[in-house]
N, C-alpha and C. Protein backbone atom coordinates (compact mmCIF):
# COMPACT_ATOMS: atom_id res chain seq x y z
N UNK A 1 64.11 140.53 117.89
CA UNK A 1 64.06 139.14 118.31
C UNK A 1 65.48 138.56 118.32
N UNK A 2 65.56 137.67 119.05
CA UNK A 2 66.77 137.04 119.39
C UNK A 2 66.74 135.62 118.88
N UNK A 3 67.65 135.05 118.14
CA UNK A 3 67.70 133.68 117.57
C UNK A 3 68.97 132.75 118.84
N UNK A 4 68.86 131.89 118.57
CA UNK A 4 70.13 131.15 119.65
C UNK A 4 69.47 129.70 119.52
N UNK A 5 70.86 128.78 119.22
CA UNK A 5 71.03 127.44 119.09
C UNK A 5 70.85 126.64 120.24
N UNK A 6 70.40 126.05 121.18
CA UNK A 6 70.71 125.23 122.16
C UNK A 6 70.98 123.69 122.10
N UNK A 7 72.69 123.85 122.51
CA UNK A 7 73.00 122.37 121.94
C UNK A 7 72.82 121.96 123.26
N UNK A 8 72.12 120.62 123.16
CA UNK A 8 72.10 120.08 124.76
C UNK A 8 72.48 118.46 124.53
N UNK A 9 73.49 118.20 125.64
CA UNK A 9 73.51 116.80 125.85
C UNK A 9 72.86 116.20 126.81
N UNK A 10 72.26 114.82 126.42
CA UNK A 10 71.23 114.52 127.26
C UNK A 10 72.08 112.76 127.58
N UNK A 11 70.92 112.58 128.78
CA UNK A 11 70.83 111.20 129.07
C UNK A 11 70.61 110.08 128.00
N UNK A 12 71.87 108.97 128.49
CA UNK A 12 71.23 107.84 127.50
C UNK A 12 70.11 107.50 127.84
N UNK A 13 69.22 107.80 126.58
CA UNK A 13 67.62 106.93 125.72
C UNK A 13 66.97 107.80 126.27
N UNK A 14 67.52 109.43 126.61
CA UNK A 14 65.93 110.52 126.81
C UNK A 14 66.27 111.46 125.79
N UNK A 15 66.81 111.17 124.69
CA UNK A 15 67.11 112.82 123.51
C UNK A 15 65.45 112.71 122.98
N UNK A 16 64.53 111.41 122.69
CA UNK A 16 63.38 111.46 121.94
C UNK A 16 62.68 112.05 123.09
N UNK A 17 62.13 111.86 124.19
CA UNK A 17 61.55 112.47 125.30
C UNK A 17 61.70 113.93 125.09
N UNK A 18 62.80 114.47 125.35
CA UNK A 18 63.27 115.90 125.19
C UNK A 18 63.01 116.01 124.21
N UNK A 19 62.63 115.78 122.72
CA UNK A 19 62.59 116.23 121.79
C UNK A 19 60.41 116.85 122.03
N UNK A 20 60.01 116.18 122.21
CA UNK A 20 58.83 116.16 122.82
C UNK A 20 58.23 117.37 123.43
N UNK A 21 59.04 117.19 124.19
CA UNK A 21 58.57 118.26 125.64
C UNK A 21 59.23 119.45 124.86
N UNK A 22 60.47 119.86 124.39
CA UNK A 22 61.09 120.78 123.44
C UNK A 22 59.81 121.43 122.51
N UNK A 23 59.79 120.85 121.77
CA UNK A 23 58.32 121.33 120.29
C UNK A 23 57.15 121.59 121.12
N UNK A 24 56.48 121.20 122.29
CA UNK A 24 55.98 121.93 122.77
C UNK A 24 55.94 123.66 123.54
N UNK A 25 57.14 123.96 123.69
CA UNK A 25 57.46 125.21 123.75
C UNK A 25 57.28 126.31 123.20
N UNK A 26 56.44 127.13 122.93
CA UNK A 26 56.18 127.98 122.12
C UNK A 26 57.38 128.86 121.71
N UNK A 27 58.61 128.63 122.36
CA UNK A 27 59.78 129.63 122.48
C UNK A 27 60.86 128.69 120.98
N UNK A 28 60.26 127.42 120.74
CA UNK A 28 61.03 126.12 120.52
C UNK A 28 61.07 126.68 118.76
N UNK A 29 61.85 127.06 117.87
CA UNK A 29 61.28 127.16 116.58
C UNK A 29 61.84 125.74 116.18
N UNK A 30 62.58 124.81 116.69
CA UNK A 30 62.48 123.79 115.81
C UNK A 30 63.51 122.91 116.51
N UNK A 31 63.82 121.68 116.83
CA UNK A 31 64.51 120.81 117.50
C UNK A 31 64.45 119.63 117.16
N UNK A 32 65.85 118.86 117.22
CA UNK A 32 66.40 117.78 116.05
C UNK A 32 67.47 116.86 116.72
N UNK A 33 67.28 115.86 116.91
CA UNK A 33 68.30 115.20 117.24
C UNK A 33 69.63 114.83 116.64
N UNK A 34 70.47 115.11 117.12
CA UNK A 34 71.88 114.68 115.79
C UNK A 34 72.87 114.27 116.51
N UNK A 35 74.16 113.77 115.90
CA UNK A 35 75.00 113.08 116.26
C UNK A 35 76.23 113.74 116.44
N UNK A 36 76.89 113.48 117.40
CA UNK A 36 78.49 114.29 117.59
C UNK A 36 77.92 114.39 118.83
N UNK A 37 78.99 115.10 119.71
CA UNK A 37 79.01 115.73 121.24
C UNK A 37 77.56 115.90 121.71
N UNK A 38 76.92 116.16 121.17
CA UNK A 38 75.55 116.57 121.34
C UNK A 38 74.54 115.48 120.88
N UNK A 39 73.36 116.10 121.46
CA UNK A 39 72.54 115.05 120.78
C UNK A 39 71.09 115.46 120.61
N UNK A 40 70.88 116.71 121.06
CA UNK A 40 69.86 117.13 120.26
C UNK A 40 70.34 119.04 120.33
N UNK A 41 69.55 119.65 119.34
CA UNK A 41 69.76 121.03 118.65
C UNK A 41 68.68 121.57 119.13
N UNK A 42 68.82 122.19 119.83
CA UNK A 42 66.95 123.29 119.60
C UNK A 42 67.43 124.82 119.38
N UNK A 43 66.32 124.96 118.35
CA UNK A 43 66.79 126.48 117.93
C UNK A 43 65.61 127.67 118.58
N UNK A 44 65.96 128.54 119.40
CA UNK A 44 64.77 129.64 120.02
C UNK A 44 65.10 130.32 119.63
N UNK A 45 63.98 131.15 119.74
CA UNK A 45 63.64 132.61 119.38
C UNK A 45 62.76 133.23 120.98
N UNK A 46 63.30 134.20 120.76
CA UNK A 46 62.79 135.50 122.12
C UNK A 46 63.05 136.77 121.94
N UNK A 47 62.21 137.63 122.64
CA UNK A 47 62.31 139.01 122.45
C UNK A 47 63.58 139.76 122.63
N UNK A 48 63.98 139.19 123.74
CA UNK A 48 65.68 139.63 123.66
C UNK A 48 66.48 138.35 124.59
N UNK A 49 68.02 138.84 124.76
CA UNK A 49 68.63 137.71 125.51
C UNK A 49 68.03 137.64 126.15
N UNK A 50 67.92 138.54 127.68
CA UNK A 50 67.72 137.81 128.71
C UNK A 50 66.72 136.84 128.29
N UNK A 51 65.53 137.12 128.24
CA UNK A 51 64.76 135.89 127.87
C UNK A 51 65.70 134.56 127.75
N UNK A 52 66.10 134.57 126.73
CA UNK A 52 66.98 133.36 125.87
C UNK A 52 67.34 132.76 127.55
N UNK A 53 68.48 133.76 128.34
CA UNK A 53 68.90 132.90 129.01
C UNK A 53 68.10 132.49 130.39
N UNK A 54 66.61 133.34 130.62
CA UNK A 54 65.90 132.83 131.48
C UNK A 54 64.79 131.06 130.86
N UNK A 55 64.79 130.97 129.36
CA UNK A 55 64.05 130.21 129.00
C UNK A 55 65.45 128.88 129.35
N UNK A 56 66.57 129.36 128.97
CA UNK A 56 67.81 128.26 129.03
C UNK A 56 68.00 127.27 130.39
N UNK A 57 68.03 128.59 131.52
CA UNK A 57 68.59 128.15 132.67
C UNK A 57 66.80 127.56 133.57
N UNK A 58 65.99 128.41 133.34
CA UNK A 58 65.05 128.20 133.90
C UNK A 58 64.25 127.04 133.56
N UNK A 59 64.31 126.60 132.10
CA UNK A 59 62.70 125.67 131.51
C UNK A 59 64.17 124.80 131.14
N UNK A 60 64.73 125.06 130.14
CA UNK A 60 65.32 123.51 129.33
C UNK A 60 66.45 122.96 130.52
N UNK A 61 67.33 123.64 131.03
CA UNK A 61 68.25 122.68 132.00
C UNK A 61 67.79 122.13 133.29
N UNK A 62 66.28 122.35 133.64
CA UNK A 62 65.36 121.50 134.66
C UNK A 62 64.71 120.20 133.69
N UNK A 63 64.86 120.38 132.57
CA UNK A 63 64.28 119.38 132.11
C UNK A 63 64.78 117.86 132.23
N UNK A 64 64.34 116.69 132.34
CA UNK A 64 64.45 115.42 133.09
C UNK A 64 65.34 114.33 131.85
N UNK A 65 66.45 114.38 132.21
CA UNK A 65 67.42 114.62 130.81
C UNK A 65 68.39 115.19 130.60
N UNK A 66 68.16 116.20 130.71
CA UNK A 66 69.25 117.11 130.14
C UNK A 66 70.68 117.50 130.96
N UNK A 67 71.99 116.79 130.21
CA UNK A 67 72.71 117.03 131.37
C UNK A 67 73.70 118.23 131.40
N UNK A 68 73.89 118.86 129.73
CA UNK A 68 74.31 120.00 129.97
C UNK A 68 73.73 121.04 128.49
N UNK A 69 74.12 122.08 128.62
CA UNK A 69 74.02 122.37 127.61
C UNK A 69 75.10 123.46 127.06
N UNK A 70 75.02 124.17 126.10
CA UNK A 70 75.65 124.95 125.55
C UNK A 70 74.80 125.71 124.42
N UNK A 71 75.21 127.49 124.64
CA UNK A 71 73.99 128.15 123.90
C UNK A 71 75.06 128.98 122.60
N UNK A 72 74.55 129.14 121.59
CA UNK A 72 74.79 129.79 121.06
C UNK A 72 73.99 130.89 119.92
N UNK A 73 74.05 132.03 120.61
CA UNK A 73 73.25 133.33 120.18
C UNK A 73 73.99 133.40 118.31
N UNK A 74 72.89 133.56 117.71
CA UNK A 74 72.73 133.96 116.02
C UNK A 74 73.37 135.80 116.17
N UNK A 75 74.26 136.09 115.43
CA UNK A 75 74.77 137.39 115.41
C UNK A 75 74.38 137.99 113.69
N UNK A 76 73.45 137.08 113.10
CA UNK A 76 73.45 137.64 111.62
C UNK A 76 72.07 137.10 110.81
């Protein structure tokens, strides 16, 4: 299994929306809004990368919101 952070910056007043639609994801192990550059965290899990980066590019950066993101894969 593959772990990986997805920091995503979103639209002003949609990080709670995205947080939403996020936890519904079965891929989603857990997502949090926080402060700095970013503004919300979601942490996935998948069988391997590709996944990771078909769930990334395909489901979360279509999402209505989201204006960029940045991934970072767990090495430990």
């Amino acid at each position: 299994m593959v772990k990986a952070y997805v920091l995503i910056e979103a639209k002003v007043g949609s990080s709670t929306g995205l947080m939403e639609i996020l936890k519904d994801n079965p891929s989603v192990i857990s997502a949090s809004r926080v402060t700095g550059p970013y503004d919300v965290i979601a942490v996935v899990q998948e069988e391997d990368l590709g996944r990771v980066h078909d769930l990334v590019t395909e489901q979360i950066h279509h999402l209505d919101g989201v204006l960029r993101t940045t991934t970072s894969v767990a090495v430990g």
